[in-house]
N, C-alpha and C. Protein backbone atom coordinates (compact mmCIF):
# COMPACT_ATOMS: atom_id res chain seq x y z
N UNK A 1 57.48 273.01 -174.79
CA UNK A 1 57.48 273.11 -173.34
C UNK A 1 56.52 272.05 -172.76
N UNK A 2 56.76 271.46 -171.73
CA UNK A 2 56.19 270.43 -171.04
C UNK A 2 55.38 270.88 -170.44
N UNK A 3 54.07 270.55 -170.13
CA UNK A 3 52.35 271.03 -169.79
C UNK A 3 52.84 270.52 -167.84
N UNK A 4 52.81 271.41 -167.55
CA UNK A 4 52.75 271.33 -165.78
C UNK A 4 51.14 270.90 -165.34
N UNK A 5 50.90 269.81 -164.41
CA UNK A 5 49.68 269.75 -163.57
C UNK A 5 49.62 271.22 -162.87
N UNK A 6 47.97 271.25 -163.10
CA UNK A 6 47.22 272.45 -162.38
C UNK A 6 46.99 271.77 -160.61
N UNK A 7 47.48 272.55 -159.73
CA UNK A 7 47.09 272.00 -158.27
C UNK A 7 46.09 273.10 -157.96
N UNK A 8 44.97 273.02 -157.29
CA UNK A 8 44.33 273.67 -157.18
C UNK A 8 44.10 273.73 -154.95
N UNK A 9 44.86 274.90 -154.87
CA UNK A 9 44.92 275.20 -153.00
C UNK A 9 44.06 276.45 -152.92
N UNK A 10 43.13 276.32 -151.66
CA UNK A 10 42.66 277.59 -151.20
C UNK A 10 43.05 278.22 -150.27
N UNK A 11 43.11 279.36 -149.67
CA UNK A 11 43.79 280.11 -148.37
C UNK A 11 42.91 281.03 -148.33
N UNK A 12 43.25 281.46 -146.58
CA UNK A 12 42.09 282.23 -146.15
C UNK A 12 43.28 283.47 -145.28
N UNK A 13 42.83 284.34 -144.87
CA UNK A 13 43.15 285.43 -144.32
C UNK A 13 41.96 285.30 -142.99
N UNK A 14 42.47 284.92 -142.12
CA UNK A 14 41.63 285.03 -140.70
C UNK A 14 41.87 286.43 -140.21
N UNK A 15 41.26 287.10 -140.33
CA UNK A 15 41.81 288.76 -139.46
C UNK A 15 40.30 288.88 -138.36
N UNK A 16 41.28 289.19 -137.49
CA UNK A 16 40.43 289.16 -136.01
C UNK A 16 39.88 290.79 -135.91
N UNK A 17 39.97 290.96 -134.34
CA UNK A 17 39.03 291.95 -133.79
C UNK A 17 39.82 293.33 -134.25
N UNK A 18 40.52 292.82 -133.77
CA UNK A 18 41.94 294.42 -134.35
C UNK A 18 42.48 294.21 -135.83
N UNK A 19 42.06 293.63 -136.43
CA UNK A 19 42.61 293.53 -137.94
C UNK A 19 43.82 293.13 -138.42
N UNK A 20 43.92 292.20 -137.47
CA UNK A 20 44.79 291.38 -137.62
C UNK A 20 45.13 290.24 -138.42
N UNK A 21 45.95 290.05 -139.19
CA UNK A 21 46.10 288.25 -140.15
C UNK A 21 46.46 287.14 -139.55
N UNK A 22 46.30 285.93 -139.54
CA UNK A 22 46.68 285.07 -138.94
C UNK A 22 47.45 284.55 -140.27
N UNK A 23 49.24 284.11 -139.85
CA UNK A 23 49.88 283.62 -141.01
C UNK A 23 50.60 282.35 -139.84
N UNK A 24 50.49 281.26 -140.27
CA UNK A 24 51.45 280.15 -140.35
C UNK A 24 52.54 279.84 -140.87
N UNK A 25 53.49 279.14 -140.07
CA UNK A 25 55.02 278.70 -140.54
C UNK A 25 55.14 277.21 -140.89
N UNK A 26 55.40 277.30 -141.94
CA UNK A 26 55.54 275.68 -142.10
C UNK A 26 56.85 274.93 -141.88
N UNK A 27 56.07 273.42 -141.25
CA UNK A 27 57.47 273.15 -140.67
C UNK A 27 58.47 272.12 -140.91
N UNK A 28 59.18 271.93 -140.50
CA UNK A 28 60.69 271.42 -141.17
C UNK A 28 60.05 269.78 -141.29
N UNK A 29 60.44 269.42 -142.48
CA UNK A 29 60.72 268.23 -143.29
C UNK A 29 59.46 268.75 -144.22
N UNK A 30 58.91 269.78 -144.56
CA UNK A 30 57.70 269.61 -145.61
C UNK A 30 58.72 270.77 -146.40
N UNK A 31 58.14 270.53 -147.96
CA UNK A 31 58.75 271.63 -149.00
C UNK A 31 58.33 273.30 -148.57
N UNK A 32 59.38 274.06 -148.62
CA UNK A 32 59.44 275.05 -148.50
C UNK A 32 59.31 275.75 -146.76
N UNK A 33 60.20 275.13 -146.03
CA UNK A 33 60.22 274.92 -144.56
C UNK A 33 60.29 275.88 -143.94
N UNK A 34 59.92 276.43 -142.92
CA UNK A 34 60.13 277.89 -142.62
C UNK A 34 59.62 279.29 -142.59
N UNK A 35 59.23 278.91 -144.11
CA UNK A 35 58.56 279.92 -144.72
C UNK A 35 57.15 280.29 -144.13
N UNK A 36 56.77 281.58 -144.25
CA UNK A 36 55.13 281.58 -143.62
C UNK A 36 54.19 281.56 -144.39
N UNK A 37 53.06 281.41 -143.93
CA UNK A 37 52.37 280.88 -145.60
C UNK A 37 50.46 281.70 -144.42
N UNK A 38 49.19 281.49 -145.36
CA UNK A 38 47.76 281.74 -145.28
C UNK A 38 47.69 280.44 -145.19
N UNK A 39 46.68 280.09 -143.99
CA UNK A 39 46.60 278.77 -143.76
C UNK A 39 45.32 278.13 -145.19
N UNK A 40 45.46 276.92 -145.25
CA UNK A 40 44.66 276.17 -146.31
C UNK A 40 45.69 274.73 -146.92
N UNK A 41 44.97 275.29 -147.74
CA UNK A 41 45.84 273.40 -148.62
C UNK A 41 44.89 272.76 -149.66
N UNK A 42 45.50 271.63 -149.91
CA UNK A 42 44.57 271.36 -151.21
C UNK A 42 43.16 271.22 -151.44
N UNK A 43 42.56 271.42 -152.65
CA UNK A 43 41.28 270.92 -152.56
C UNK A 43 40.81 269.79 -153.29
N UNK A 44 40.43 268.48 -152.53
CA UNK A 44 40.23 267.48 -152.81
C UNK A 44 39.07 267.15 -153.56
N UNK A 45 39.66 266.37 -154.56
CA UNK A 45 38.20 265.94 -155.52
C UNK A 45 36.96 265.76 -154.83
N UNK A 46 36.20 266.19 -155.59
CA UNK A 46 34.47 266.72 -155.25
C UNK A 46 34.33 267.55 -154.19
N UNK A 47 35.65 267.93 -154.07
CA UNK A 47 35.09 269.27 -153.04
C UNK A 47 34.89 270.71 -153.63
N UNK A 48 34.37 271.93 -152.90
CA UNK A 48 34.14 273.35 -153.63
C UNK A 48 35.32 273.40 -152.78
N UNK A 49 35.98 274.96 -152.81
CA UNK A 49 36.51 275.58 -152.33
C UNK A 49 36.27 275.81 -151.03
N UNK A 50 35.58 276.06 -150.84
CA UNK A 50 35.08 276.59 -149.68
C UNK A 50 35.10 275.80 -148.57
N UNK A 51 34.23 273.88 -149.10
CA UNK A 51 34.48 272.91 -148.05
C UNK A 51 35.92 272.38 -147.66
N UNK A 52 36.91 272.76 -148.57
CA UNK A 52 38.05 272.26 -148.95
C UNK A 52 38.51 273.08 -147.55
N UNK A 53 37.92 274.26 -147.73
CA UNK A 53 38.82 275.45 -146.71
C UNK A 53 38.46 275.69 -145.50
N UNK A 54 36.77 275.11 -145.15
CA UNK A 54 36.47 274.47 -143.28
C UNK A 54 36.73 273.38 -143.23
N UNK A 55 37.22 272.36 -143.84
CA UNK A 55 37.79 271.73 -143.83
C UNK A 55 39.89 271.37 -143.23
N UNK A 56 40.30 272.48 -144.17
CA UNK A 56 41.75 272.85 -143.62
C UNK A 56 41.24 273.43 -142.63
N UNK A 57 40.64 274.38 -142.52
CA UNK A 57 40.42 275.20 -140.92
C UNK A 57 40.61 273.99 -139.40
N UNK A 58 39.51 273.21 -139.76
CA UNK A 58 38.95 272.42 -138.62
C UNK A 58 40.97 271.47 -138.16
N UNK A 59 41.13 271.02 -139.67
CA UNK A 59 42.49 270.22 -139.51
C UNK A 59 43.79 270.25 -138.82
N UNK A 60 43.61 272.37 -139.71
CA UNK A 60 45.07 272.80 -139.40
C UNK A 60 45.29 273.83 -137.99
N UNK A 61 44.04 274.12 -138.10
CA UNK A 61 43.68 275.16 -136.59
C UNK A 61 42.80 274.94 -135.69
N UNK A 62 42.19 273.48 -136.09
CA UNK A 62 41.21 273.46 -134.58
C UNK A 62 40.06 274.19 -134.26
N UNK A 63 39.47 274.81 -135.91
CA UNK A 63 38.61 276.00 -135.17
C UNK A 63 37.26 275.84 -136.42
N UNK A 64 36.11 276.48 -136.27
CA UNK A 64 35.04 275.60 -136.92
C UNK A 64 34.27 276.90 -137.59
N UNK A 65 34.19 276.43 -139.11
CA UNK A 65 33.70 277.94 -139.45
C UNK A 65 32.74 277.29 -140.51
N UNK A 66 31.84 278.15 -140.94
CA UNK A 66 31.28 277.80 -142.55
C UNK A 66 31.28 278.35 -143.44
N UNK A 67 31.29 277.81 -144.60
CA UNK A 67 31.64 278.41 -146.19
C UNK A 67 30.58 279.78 -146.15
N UNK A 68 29.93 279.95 -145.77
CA UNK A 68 28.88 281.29 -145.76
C UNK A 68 30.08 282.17 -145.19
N UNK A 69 30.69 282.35 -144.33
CA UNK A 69 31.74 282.86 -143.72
C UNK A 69 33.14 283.47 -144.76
N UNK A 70 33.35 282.56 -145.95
CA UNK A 70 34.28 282.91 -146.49
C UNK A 70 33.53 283.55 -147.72
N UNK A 71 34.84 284.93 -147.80
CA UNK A 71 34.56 285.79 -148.62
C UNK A 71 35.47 286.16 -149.43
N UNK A 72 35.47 285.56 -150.96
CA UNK A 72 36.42 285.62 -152.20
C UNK A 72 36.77 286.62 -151.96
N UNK A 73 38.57 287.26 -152.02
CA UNK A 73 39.01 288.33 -152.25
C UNK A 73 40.21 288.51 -153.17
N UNK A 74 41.12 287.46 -153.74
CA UNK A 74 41.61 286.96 -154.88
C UNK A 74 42.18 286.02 -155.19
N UNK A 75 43.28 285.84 -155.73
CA UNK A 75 44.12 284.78 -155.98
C UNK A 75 45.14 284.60 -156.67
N UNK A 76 46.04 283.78 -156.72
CA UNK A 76 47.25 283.75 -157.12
C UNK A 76 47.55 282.57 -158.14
N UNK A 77 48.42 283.08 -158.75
CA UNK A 77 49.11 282.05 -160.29
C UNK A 77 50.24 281.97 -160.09
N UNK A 78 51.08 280.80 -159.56
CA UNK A 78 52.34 280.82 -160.12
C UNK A 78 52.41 279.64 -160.40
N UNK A 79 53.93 279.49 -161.28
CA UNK A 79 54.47 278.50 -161.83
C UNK A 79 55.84 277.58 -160.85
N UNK A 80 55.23 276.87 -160.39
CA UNK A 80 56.99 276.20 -159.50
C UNK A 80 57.30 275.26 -160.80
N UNK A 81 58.57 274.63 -160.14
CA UNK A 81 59.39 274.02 -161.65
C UNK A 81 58.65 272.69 -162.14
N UNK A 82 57.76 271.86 -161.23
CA UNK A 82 56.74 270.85 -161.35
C UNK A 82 55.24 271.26 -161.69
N UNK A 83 54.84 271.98 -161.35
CA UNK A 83 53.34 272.51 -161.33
C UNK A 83 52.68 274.00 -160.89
N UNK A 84 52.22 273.99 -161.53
CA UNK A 84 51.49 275.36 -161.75
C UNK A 84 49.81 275.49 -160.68
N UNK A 85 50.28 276.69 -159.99
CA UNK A 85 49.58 276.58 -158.26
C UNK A 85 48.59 277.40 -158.94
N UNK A 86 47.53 277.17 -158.35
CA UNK A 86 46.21 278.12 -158.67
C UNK A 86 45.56 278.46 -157.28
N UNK A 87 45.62 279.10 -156.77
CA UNK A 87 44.84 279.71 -155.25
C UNK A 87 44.29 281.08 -154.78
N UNK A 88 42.52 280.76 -154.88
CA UNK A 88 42.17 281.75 -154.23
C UNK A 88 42.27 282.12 -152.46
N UNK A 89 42.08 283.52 -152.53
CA UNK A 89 42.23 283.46 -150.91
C UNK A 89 40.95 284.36 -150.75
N UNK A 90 40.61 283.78 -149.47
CA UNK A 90 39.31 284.14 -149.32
C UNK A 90 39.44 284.98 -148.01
N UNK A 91 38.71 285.89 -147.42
CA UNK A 91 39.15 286.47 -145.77
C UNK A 91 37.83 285.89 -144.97
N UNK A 92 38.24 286.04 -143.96
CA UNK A 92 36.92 284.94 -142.98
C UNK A 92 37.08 286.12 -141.71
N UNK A 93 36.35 286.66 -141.06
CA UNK A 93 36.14 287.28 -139.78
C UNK A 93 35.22 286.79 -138.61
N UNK A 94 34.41 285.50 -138.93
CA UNK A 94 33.91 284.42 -137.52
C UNK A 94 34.18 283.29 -137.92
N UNK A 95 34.59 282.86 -136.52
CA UNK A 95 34.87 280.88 -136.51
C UNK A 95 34.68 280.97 -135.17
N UNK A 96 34.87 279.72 -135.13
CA UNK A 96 34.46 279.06 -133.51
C UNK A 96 35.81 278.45 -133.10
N UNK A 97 36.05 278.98 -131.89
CA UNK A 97 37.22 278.24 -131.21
C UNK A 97 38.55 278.85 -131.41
N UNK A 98 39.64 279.08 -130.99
CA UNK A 98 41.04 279.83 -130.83
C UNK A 98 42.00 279.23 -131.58
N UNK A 99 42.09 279.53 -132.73
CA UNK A 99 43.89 278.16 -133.84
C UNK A 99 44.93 278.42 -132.85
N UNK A 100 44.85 277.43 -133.27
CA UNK A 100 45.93 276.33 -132.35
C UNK A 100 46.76 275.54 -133.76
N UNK A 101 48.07 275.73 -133.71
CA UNK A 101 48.98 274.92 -134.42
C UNK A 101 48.87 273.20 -134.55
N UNK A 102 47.95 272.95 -135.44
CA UNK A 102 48.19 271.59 -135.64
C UNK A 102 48.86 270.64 -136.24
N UNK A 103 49.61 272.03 -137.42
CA UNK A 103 50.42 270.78 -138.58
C UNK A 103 51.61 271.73 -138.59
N UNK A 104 51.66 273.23 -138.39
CA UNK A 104 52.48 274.25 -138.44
C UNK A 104 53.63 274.49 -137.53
N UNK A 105 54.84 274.73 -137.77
CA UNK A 105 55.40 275.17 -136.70
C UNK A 105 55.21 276.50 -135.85
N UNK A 106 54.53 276.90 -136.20
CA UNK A 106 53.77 278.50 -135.37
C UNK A 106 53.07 279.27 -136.00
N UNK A 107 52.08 279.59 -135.13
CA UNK A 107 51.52 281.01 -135.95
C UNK A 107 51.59 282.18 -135.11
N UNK A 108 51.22 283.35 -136.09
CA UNK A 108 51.62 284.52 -135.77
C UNK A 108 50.39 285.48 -136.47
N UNK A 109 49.94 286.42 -135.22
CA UNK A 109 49.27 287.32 -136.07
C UNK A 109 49.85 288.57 -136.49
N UNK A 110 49.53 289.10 -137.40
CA UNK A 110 49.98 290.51 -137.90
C UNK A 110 49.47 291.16 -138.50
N UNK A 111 49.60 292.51 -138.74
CA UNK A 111 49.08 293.69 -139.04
C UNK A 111 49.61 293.54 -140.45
N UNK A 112 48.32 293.67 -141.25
CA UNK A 112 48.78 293.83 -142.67
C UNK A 112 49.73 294.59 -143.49
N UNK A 113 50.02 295.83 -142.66
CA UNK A 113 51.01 296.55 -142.99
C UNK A 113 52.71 295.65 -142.55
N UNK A 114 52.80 294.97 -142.11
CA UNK A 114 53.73 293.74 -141.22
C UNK A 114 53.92 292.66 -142.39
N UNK A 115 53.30 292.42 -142.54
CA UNK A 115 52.82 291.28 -143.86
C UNK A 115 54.21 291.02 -144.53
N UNK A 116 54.46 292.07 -145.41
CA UNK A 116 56.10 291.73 -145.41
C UNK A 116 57.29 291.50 -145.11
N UNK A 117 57.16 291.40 -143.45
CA UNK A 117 58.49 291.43 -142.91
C UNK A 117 58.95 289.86 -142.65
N UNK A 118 57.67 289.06 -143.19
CA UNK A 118 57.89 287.50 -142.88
C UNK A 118 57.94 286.92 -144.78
N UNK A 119 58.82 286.41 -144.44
CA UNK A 119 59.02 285.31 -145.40
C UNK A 119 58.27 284.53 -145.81
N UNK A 120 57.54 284.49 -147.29
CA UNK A 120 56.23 283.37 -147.48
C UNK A 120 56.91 282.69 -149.01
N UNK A 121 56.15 281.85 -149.08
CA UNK A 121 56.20 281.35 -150.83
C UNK A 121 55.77 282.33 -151.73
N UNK A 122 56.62 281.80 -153.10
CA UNK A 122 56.38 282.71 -153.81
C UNK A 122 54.57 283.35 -154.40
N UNK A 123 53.92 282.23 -154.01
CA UNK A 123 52.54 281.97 -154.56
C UNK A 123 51.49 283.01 -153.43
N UNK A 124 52.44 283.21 -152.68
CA UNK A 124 51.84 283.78 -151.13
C UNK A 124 51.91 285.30 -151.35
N UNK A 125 53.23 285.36 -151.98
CA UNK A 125 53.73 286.80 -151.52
C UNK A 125 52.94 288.15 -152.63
N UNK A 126 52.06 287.50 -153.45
CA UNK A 126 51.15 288.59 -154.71
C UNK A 126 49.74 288.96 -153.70
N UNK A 127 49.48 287.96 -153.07
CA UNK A 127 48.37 288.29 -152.30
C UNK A 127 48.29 289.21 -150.81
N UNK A 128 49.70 290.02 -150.44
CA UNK A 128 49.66 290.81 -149.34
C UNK A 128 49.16 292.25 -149.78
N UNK A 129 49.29 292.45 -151.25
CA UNK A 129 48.45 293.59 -151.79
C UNK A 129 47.49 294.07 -151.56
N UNK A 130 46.29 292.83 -151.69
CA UNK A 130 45.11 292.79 -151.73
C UNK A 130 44.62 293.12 -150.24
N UNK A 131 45.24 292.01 -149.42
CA UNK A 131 45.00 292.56 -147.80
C UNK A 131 45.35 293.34 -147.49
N UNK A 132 46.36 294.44 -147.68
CA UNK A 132 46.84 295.67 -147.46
C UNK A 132 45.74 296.67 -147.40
N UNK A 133 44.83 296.11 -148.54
CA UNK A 133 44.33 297.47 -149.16
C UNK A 133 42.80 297.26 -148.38
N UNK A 134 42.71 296.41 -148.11
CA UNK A 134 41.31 296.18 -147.14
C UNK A 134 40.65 297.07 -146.32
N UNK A 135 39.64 297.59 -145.92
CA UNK A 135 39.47 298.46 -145.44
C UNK A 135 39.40 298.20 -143.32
């Protein structure tokens, strides 16, 4: 069997005042179009996780947080037919400033119990467990 590159993406779970998730749609001409996804994205050499992920924040939502802010809660393994995804997701409850769609075709907040009624990647869809169960 042929050795797949490891990509290494982080994602966050923004849940607001009412406990709410913030999930993004990604949009048409990028792989897997449509679909809703935990905002984040790759993490670029010499970065931690964490800078990787106020980093996507600031990019993809316009909104300004710090790694003290994010709080490991798990992560996901899958295999697509090129490479093998590795992503923790972390939940964040302060940032600065209101997301705003910058690269996404929309976002949407929802109630974790909701979580399933949207369509995500496969790499997405192991981690609505974990937020479910949140207190």
């Amino acid at each position: 069997m042929a050795e797949k590159p490891l990509l290494l993406v982080v994602a966050v779970a923004l849940i607001d005042a009412e406990g709410r998730i913030l999930i993004a749609q990604r949009p048409e001409g990028k792989q897997l179009a449509g679909l809703w996804e935990f905002p984040g994205g790759k993490v670029e050499k010499g970065e931690t996780p964490e800078d990787a992920l106020v980093r996507e924040l600031r990019e993809e939502l316009a909104i300004e947080t710090n790694a003290a802010d994010l709080i490991p809660l798990t992560f996901a393994s899958h295999s697509y037919e090129n490479l093998h995804l590795l992503m923790p997701l972390y939940i964040c409850r302060t940032w600065r400033g209101t997301p705003q769609a910058q690269e996404h075709a929309g976002l949407e907040w929802v109630r974790p119990e909701a979580l399933r009624d949207f369509p995500m990647p496969p790499a997405d869809e192991p981690l609505i467990a974990a937020l479910r169960d949140l207190p």
